[in-house]
N, C-alpha and C. Protein backbone atom coordinates (compact mmCIF):
# COMPACT_ATOMS: atom_id res chain seq x y z
N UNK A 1 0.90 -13.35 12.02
CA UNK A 1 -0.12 -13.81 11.09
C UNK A 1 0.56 -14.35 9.83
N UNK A 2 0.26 -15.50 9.42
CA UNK A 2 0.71 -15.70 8.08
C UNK A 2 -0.31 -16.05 7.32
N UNK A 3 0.28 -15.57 5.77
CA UNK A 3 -0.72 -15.77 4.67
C UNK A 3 -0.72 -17.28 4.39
N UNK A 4 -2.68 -17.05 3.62
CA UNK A 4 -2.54 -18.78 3.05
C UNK A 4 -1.59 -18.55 1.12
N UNK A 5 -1.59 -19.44 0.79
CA UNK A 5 -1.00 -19.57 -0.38
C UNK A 5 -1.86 -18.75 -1.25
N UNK A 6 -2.97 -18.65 -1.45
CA UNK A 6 -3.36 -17.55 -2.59
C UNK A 6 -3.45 -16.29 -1.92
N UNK A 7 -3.00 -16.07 -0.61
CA UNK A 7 -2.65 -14.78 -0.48
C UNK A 7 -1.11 -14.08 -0.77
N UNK A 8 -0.55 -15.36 -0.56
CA UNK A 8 1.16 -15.19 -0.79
C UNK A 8 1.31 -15.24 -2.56
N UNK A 9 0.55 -15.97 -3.88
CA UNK A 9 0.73 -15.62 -4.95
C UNK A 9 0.09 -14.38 -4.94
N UNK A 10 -1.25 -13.36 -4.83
CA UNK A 10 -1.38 -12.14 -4.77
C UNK A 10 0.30 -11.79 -4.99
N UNK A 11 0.43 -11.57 -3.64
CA UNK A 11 1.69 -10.88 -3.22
C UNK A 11 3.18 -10.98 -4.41
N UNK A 12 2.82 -12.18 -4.58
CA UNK A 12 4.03 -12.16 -5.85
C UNK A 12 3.69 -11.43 -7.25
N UNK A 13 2.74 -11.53 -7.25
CA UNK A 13 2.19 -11.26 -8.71
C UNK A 13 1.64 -10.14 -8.73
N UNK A 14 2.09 -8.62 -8.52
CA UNK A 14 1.40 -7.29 -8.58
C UNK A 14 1.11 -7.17 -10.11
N UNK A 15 -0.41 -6.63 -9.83
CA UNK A 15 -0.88 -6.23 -11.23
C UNK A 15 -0.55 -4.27 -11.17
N UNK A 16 -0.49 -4.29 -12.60
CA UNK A 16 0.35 -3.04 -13.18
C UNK A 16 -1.02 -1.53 -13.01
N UNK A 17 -0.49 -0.67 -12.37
CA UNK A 17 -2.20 0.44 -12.51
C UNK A 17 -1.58 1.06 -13.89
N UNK A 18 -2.81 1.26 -14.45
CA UNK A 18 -3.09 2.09 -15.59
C UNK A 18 -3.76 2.59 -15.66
N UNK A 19 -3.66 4.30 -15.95
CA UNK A 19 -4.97 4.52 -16.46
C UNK A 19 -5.30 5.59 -14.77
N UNK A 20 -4.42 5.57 -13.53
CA UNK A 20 -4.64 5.89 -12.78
C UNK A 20 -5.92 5.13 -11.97
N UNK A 21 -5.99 4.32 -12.41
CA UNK A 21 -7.03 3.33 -11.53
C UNK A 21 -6.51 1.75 -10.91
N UNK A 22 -6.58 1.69 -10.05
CA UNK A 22 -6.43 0.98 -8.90
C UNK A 22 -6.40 -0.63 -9.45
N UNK A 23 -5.31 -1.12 -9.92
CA UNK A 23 -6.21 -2.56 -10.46
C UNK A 23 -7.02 -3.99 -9.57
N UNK A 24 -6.98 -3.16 -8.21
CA UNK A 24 -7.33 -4.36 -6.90
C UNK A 24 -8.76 -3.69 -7.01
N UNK A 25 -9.26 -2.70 -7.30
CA UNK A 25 -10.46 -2.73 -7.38
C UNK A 25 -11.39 -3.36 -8.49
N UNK A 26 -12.09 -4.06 -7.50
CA UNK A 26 -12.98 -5.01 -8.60
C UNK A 26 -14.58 -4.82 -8.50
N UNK A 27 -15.28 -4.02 -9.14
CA UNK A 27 -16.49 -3.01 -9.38
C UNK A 27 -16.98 -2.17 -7.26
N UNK A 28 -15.72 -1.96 -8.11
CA UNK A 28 -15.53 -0.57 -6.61
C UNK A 28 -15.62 -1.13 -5.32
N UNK A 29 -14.68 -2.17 -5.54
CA UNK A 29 -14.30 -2.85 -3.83
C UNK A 29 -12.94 -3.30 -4.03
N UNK A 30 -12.35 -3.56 -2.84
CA UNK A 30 -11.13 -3.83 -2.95
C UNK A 30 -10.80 -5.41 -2.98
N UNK A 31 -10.47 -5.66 -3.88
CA UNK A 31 -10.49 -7.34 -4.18
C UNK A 31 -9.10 -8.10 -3.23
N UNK A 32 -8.07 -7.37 -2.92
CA UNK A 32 -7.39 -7.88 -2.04
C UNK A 32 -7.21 -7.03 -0.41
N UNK A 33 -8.27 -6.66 -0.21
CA UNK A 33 -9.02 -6.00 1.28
C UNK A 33 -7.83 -6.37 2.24
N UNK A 34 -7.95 -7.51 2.66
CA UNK A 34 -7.14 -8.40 3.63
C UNK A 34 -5.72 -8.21 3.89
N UNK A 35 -4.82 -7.98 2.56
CA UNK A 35 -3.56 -7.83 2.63
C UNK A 35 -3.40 -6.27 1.78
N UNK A 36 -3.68 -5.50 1.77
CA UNK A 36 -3.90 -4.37 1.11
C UNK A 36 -2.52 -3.46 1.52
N UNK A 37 -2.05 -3.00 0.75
CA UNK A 37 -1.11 -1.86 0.67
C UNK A 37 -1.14 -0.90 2.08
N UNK A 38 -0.20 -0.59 2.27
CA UNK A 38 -0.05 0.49 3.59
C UNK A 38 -0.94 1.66 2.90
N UNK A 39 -0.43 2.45 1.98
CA UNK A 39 -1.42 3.42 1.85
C UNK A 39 -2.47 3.37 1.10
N UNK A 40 -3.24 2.33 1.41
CA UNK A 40 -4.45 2.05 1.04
C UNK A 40 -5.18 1.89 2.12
N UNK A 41 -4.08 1.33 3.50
CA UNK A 41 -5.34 1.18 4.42
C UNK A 41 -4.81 2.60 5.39
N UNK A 42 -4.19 3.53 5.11
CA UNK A 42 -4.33 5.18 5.47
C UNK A 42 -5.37 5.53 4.67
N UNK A 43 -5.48 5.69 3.87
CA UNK A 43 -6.24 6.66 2.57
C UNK A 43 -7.99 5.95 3.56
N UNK A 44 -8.68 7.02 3.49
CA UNK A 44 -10.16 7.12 4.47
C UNK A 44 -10.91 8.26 3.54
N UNK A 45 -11.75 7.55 3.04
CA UNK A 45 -13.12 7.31 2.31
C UNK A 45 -13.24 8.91 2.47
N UNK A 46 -13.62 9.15 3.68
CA UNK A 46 -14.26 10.87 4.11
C UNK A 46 -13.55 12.00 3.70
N UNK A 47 -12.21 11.92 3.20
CA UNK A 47 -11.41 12.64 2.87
C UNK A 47 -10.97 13.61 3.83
N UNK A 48 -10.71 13.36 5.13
CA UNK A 48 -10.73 14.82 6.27
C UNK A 48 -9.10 14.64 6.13
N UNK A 49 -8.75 15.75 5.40
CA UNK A 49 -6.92 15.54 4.77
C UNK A 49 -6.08 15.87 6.13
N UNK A 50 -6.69 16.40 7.03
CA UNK A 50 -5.53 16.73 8.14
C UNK A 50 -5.44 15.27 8.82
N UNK A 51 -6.60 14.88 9.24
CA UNK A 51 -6.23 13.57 9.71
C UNK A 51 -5.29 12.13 8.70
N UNK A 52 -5.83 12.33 7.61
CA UNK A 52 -4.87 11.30 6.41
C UNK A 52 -3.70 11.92 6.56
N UNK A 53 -3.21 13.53 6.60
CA UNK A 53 -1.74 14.08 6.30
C UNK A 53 -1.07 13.46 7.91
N UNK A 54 -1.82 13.24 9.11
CA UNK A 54 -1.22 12.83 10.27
C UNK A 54 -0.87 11.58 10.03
N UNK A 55 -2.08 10.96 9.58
CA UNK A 55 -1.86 9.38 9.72
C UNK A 55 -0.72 8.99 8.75
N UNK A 56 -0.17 9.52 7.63
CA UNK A 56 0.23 9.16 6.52
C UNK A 56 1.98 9.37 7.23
N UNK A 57 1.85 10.62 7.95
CA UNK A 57 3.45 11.19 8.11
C UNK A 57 3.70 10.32 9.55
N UNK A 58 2.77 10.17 10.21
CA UNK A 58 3.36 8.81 11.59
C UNK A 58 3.85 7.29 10.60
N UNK A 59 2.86 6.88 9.96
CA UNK A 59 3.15 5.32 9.21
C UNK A 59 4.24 5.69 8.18
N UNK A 60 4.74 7.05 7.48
CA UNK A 60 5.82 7.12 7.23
C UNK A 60 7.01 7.14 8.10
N UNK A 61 7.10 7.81 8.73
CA UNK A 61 7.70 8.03 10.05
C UNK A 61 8.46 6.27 10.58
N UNK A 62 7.03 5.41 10.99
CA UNK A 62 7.58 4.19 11.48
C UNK A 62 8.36 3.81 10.61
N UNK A 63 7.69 3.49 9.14
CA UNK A 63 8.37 2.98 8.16
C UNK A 63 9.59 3.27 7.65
N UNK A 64 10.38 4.21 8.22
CA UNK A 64 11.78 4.76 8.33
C UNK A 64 12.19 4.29 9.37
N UNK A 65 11.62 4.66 10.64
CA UNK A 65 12.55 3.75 11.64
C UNK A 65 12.94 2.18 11.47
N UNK A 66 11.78 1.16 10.99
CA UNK A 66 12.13 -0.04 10.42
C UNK A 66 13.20 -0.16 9.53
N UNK A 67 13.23 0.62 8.44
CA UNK A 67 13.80 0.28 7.76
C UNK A 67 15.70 0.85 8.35
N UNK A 68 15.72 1.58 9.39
CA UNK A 68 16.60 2.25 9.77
C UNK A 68 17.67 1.35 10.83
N UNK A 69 16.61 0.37 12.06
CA UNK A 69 16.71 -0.76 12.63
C UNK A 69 17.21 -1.87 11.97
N UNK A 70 16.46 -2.36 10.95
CA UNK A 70 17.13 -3.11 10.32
C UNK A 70 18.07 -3.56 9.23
N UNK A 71 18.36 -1.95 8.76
CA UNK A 71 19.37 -1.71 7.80
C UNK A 71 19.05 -1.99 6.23
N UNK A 72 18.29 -1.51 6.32
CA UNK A 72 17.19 -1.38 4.95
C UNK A 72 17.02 -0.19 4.47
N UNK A 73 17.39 0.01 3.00
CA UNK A 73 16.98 1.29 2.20
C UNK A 73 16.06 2.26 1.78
N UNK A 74 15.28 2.71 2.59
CA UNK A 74 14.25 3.51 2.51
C UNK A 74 13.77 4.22 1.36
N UNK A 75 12.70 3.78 0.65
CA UNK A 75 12.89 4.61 -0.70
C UNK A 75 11.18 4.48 -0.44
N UNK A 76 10.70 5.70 -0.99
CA UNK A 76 8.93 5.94 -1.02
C UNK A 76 8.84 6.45 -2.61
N UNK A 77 7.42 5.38 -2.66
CA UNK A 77 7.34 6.01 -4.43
C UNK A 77 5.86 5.86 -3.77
N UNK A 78 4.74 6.78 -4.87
CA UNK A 78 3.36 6.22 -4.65
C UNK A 78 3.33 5.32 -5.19
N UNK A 79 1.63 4.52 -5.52
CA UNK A 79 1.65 3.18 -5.49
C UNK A 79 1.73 3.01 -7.15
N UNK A 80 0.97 4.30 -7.58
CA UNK A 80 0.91 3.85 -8.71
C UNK A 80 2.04 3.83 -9.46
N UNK A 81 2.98 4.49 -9.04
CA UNK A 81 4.89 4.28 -9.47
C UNK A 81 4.99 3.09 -9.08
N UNK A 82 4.83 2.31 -8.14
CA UNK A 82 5.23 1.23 -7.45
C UNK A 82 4.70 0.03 -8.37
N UNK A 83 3.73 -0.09 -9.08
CA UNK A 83 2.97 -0.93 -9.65
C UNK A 83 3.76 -0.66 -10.99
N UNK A 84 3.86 0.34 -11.00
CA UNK A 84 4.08 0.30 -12.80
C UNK A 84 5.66 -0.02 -12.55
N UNK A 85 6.57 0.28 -12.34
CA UNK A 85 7.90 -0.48 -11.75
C UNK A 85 8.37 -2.01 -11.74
N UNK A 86 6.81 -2.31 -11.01
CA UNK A 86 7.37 -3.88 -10.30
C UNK A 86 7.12 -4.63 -11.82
């Protein structure tokens, strides 16, 4: 799948969270839905934490083997570290 061009500037241009709130939400929807963060599209509305703690530690899990395959540095921050960083 490839992105169109205003999905690929999104991607360049991360906005900063503050405040502990989400800055892709735009009056409580996710304004970039489509290309959305890995743990954004784990994280499930219902909150049933055993199933998020499964889903979260398999898509971590892969995301080490990738990065392990292709000789890439594995480093996990949450997002909101990740935002305020970039």
């Amino acid at each position: 799948m490839s992105l169109s061009k205003d999905e690929t500037t999104k991607q360049s241009s991360l906005l900063i969270m503050q405040n502990g709130v989400c800055p892709y939400n735009k009056n409580g929807k996710c304004s970039v839905y489509d290309i959305r963060f890995a743990g954004c599209r784990i994280f499930v509305c219902q909150r049933d934490s055993d199933f998020q703690s499964e889903l979260s530690e398999t898509a971590i899990s892969k995301f080490k083997n990738l990065c392990t395959e292709f000789g890439l540095d594995y480093c996990y921050m949450d997002l909101k570290t990740a935002l305020k960083s970039l």
